[in-house]
Structures are given as C-alpha cells and as structure tokens.
Protein backbone atom coordinates (compact mmCIF):
# COMPACT_ATOMS: atom_id res chain seq x y z
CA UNK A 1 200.64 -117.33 44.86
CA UNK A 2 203.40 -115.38 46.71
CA UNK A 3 206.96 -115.80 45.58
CA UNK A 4 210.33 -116.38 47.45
CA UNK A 5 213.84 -117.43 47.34
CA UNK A 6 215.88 -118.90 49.09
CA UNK A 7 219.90 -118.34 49.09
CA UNK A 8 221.59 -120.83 51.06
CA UNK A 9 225.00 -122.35 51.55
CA UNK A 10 225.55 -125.59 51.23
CA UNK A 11 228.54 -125.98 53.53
CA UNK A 12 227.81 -123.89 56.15
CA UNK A 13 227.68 -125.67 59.70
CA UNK A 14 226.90 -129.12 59.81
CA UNK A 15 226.37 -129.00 55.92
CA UNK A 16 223.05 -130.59 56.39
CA UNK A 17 220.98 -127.64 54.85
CA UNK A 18 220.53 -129.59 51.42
CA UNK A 19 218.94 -132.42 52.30
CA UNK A 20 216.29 -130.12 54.24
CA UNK A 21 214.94 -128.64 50.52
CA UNK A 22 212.43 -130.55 50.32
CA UNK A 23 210.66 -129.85 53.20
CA UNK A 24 211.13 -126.20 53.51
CA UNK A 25 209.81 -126.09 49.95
CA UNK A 26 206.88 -128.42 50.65
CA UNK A 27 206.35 -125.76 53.81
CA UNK A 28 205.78 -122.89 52.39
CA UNK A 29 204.25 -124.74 49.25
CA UNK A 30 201.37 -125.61 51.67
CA UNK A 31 201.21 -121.65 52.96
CA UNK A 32 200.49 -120.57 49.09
CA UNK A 33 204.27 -119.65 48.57
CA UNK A 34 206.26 -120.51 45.90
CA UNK A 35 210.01 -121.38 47.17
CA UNK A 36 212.91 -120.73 44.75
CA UNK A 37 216.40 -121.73 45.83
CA UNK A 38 219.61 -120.08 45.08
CA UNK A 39 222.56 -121.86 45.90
CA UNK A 40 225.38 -119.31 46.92
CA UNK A 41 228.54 -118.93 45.41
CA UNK A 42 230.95 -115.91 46.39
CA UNK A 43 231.63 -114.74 43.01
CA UNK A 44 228.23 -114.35 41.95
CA UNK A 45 226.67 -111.69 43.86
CA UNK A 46 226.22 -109.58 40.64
CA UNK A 47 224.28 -111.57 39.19
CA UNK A 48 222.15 -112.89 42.44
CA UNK A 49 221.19 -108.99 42.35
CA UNK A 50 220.30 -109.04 39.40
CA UNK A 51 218.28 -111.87 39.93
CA UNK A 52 216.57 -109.97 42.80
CA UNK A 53 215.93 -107.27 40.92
CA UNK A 54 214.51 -108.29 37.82
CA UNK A 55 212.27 -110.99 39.90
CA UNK A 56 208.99 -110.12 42.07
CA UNK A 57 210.07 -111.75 45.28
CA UNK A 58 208.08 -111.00 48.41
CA UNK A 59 210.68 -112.67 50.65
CA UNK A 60 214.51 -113.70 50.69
CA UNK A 61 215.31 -116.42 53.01
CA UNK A 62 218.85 -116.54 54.12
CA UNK A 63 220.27 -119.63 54.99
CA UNK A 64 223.70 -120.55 56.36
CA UNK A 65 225.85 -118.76 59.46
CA UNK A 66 226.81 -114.74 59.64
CA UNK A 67 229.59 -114.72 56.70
CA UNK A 68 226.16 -116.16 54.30
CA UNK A 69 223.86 -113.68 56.07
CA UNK A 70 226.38 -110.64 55.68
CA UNK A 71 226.73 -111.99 51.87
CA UNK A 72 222.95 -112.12 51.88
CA UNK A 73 222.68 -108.32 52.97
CA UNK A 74 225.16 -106.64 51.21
CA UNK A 75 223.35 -107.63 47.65
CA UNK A 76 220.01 -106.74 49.30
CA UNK A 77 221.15 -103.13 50.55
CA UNK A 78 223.58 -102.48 47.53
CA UNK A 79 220.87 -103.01 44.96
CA UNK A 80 218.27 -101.18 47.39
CA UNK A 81 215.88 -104.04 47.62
CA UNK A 82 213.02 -103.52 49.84
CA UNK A 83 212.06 -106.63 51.15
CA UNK A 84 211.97 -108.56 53.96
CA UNK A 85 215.16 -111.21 54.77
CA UNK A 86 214.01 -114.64 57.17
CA UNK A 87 216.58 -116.10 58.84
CA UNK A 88 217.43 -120.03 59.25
CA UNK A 89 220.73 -120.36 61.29
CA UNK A 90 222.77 -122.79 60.05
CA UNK A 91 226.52 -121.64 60.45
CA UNK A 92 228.85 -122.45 63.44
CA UNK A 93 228.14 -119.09 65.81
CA UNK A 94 225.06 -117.63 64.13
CA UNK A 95 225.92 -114.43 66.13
CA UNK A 96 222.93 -112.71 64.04
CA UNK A 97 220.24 -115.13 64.97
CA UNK A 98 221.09 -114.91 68.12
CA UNK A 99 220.81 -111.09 68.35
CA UNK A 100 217.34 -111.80 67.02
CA UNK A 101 216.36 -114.52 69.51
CA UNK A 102 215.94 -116.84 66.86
CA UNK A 103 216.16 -120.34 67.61
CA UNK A 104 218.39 -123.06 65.84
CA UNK A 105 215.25 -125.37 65.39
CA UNK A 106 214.37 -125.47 61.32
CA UNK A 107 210.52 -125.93 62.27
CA UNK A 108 211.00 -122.52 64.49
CA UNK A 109 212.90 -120.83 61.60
CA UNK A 110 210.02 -121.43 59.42
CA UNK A 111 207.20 -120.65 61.63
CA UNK A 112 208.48 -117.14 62.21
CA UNK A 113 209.34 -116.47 58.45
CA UNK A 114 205.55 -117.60 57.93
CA UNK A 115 203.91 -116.04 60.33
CA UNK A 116 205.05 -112.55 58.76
CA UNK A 117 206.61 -110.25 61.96
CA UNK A 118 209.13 -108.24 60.98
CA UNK A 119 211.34 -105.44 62.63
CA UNK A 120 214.08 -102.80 61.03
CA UNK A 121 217.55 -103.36 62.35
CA UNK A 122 220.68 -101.59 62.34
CA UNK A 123 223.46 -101.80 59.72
CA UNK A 124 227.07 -100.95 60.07
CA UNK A 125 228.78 -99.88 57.03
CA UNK A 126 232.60 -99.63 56.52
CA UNK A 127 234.21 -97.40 53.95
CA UNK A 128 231.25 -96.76 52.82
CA UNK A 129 231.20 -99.92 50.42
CA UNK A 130 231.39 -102.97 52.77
CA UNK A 131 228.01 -103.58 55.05
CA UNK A 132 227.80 -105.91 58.29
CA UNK A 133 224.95 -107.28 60.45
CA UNK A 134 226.32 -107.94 64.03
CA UNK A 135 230.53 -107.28 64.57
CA UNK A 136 233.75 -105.75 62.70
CA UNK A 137 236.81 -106.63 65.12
CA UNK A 138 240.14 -106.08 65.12
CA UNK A 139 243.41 -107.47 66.49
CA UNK A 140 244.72 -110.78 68.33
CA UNK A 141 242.45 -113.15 67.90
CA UNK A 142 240.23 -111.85 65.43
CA UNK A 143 241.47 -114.49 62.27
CA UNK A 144 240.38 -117.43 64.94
CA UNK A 145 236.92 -117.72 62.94
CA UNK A 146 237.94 -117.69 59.23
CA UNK A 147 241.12 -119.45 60.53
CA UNK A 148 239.50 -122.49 61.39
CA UNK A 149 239.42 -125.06 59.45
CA UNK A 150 235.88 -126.23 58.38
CA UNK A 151 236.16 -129.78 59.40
CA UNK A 152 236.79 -128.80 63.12
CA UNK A 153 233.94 -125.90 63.15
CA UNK A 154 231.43 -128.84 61.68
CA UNK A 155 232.93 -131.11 64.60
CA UNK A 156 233.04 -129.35 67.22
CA UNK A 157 230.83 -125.71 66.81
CA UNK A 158 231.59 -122.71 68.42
CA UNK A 159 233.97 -124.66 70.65
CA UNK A 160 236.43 -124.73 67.31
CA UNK A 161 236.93 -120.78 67.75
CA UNK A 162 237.92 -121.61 71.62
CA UNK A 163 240.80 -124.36 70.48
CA UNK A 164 241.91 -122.29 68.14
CA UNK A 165 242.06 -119.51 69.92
CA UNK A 166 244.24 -120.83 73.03
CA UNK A 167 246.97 -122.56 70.00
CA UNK A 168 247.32 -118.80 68.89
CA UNK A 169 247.75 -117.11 72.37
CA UNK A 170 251.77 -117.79 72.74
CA UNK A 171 251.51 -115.00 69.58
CA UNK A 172 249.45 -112.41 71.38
CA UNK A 173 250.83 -108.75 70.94
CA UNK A 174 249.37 -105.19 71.32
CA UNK A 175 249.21 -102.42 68.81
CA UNK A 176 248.67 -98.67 68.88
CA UNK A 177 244.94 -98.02 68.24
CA UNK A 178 242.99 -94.78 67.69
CA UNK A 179 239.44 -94.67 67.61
CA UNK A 180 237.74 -91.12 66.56
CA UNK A 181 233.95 -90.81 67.75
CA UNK A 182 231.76 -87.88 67.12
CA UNK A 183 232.59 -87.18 70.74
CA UNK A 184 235.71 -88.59 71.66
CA UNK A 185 239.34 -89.76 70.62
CA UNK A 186 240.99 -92.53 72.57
CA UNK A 187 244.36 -93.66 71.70
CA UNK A 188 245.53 -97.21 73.10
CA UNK A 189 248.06 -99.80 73.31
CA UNK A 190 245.24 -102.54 72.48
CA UNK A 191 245.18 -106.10 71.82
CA UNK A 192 241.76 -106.53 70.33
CA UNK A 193 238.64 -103.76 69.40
CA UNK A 194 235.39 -105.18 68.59
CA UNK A 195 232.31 -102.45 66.97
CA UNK A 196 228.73 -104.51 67.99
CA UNK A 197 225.09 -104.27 66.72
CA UNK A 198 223.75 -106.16 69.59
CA UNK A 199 224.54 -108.26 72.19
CA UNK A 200 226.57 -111.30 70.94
CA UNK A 201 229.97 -111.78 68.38
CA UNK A 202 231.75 -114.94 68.58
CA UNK A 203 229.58 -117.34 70.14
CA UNK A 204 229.81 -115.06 73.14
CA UNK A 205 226.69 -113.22 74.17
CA UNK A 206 225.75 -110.39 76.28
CA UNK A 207 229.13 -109.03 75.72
CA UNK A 208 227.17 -105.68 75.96
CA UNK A 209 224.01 -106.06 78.03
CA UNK A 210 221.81 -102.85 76.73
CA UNK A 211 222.94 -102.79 73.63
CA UNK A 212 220.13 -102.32 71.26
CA UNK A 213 220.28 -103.49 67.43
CA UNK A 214 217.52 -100.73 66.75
CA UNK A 215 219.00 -97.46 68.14
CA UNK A 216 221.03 -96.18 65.71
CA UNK A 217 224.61 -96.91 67.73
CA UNK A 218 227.53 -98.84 67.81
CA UNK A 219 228.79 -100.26 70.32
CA UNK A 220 233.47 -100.27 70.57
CA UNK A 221 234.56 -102.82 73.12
CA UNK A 222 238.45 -102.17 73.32
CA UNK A 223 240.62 -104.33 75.17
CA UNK A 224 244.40 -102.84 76.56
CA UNK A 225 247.01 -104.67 76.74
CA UNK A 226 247.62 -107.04 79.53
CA UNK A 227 249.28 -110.03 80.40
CA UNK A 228 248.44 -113.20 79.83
CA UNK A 229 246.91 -113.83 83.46
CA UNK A 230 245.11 -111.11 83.17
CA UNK A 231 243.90 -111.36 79.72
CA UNK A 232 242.56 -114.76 81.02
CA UNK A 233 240.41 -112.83 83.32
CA UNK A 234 238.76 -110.70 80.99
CA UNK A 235 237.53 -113.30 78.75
CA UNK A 236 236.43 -115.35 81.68
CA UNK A 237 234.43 -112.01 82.58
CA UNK A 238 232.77 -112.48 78.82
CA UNK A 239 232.20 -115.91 79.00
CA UNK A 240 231.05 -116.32 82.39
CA UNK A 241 228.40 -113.26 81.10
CA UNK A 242 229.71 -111.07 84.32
CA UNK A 243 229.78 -108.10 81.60
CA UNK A 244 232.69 -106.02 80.99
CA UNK A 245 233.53 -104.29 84.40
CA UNK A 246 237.37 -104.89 84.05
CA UNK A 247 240.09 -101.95 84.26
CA UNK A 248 241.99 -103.44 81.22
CA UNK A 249 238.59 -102.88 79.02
CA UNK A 250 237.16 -99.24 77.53
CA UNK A 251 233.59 -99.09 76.25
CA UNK A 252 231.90 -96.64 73.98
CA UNK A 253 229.02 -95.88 72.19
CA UNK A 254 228.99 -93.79 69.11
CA UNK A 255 227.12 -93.51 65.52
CA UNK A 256 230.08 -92.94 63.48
CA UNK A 257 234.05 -93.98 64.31
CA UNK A 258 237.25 -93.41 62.34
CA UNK A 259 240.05 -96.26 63.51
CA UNK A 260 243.98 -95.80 62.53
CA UNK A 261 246.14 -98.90 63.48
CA UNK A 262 249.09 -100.23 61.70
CA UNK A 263 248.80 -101.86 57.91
CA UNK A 264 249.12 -105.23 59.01
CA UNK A 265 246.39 -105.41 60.92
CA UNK A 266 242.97 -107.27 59.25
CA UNK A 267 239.90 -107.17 60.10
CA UNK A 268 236.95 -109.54 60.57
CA UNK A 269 233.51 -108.96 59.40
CA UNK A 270 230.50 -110.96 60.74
CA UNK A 271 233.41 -113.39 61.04
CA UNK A 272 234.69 -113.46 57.75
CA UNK A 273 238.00 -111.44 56.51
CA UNK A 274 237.41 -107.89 55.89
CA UNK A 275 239.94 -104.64 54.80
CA UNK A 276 242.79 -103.31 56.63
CA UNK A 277 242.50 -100.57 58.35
CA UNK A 278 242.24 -97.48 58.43
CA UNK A 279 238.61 -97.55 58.31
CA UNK A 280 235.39 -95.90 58.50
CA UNK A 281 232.59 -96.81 60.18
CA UNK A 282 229.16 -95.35 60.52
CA UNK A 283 225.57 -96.90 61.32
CA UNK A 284 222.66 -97.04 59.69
CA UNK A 285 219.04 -97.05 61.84
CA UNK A 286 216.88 -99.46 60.75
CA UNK A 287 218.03 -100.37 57.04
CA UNK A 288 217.33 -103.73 56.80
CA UNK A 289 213.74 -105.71 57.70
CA UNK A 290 214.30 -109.27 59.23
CA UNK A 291 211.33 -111.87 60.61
CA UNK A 292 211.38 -112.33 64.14
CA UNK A 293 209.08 -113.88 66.62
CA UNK A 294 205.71 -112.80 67.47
C-alpha cells in the first residue's frame, strides 16, 4: 500500500476542510493509499520536514489557499524532496489552483491527485531563501489580502480583497521603483509592481494572457502613478480581462530581477507578508511537480 500525507489548514476559507477527513481518507483508502494528515501550524515547518524526510511518502497533498500552498512548498524545495504535491483549493483566491485549472470541487481535487498526471512548474525564489508559487507584489494595495480580516474573507471570498481595497484607496501614494532585468533597468514613480508565474494573483485572472508557468520567466506588471480616475481605469482593464493595454502600465519579462524601493515598503508573497525590499528575484524552470488534469 502506497503512502501519503496530507498537510492542511484548518482555517483556511470557509474552514470546512476538517469535517471533509473522513472522506478524503476513505478515498484514497479505497485506491490502496494510505492517507496521513498533518495539521499545519506556522512554527513547525522544521519539524514537518523532518517528518517528510524521514517518512516514505509517495504524495503530499496540500490543502488550504496560496499562503498554505507556498508554506507547503517551501519545506518541500528547502529539504529537496522529490515528490509530487496535489492540490485541493480551499483558501479565499486560490490564485495557484487556478493557474493550474484546477477546479474548487473536492470530488475533482481528488480525482486528479488519483489519477496520477503530473507537470513541473516554475518557482520564484527571493533572496535566495524565501520561495513562491504564483505572485510577489509590491506597493498600494498589496497588504489588502493579509489585511483582511478572516471573518470577512470566509463571508464574502475574493470579494473581501475588493472592500478592502476601495476603504484603503483615500491612502494611495507612489514611490520611486527600480527594477534591474538581465536586459533592462526601468526606474518609475509606481504605485504597485506585481512579479507573476502565470496568469492570475488576486482573484484576478488573465492579468497576463501568454504567460506560461513552465517557461522559465517572470512576468513584472508595473503600474505608474496616476490619478485616481485613472487608476480606476486600469483595474477595470484587469477585471473586465481587457489585458493590460493602458499607457499608465509597463510589462516585462525576465528570468532574474533586482528591485530597490524605499524601506517601508512590504511585500506580499502568494498573498501573505513577505521582506522589505530590496530584493532579489530569480526563477526556477520546473522545480516543483504538481497533479493536474488529464
């Protein structure tokens, strides 16, 4: 009999994950696969490597939204562990999933984790210590998603990031940004710079229509200051999926980036809070194996 765990948070999203155990235990029970869960905590990702290491796993399923997934990751690519991660969305955006085309149904989750496809995807890693699956951003707006409080995320989904974000636009200001490609320097008055491994960050997708999470590349969506009005009119571009042919946006593509901004600004990784900058950025082709749909 196979062996697998599963790490999952318990109060990601609607919080409802635990009172599925059962039946994704009794699922891949009945496939020959012995289940283990793992319920996350934040402080324990030593020891959850460990765990991995000293354990013969053939799978990790990863349960929760992007902050658990990028949690997830980091111990598998840290400790070098070469096995496959599934995927079973259960967080407010699930900007990863949906990079991967994988549904929010549990029965779908599990059908593609059993039937055994799997693909290599792209990694981004910052500072060389700090990995992430599908966005680092920068800027106004960026502290909407770890911002919001829980209780309005489980209410309301990815429309929480939206209320959130229009409380917080009264406080909008630019900063002097320079980004350093292999190819390029561009230095900007900016008011927000997102980095993308596919298609989707935020709840918003196709931000970046041929982007590819397999090609080796980043993707830097930087957006210049503007005034309210027109600021309005690029995001209504993005959410209205009309892509990102606007004179107040610059677009590049790059394997590796430097970024210098001022101290205060934070980052956010996969949605959760990440370093100050400067930083470094680089990515990695196809470091990570994920199940996706046949």
């Amino acid at each position: 009999m196979d062996r697998a765990i599963m790490a999952y948070n318990p109060f990601s999203g609607d919080q409802s994950i635990t009172q599925k155990l059962d039946y994704i235990i009794d699922r891949f029970q009945k496939n020959n696969i012995l289940l283990q869960p793992y319920r996350l905590q934040y402080d324990n990702s030593e020891e959850f490597g460990r765990l991995l290491k000293e354990n013969a796993f053939s799978w990790i399923i990863s349960s929760g939204g992007d902050g658990t997934l990028n949690y997830v990751s980091n111990v598998i690519l840290k400790n070098k562990i070469d096995i496959p991660m599934g995927i079973i969305p259960a967080g407010t955006c699930n900007d990863f999933a949906s990079i991967l085309n994988i549904p929010a149904s549990l029965d779908e989750n599990l059908d593609i984790i059993l039937n055994g496809k799997t693909v290599q995807v792209d990694v981004g890693i910052i500072n060389e210590e700090t990995y992430f699956l599908s966005s680092c951003a920068g800027g106004v707006l960026v502290g909407v998603s770890f911002n919001t409080h829980g209780e309005l995320k489980k209410n309301f989904g990815p429309f929480a990031y939206y209320l959130k974000a229009l409380s917080e636009v009264a406080n909008i200001k630019p900063y002097k940004l320079t980004v350093q490609t292999e190819k390029e320097t561009i230095k900007e008055d900016i008011l927000l710079f997102i980095i993308l491994n596919g298609k989707q960050a935020g709840g918003f997708n196709n931000i970046i229509k041929q982007a590819d999470i397999s090609d080796g590349l980043m993707d830097i969506v930087l957006i210049k200051n503007c005034n309210h009005i027109d600021l309005a009119g690029v995001f209504f571009s993005v959410l209205s999926n009309e892509g990102l042919n606007n004179k107040y946006i610059v677009t590049l593509r790059a394997e590796t980036c430097k970024i210098k901004g001022p101290d205060g600004v934070v980052l956010s990784i996969d949605g959760e809070k990440g370093p100050g900058l400067p930083v470094k950025i680089r990515f990695i082709k196809k470091a990570l194996k994920v199940f996706v749909k046949q």
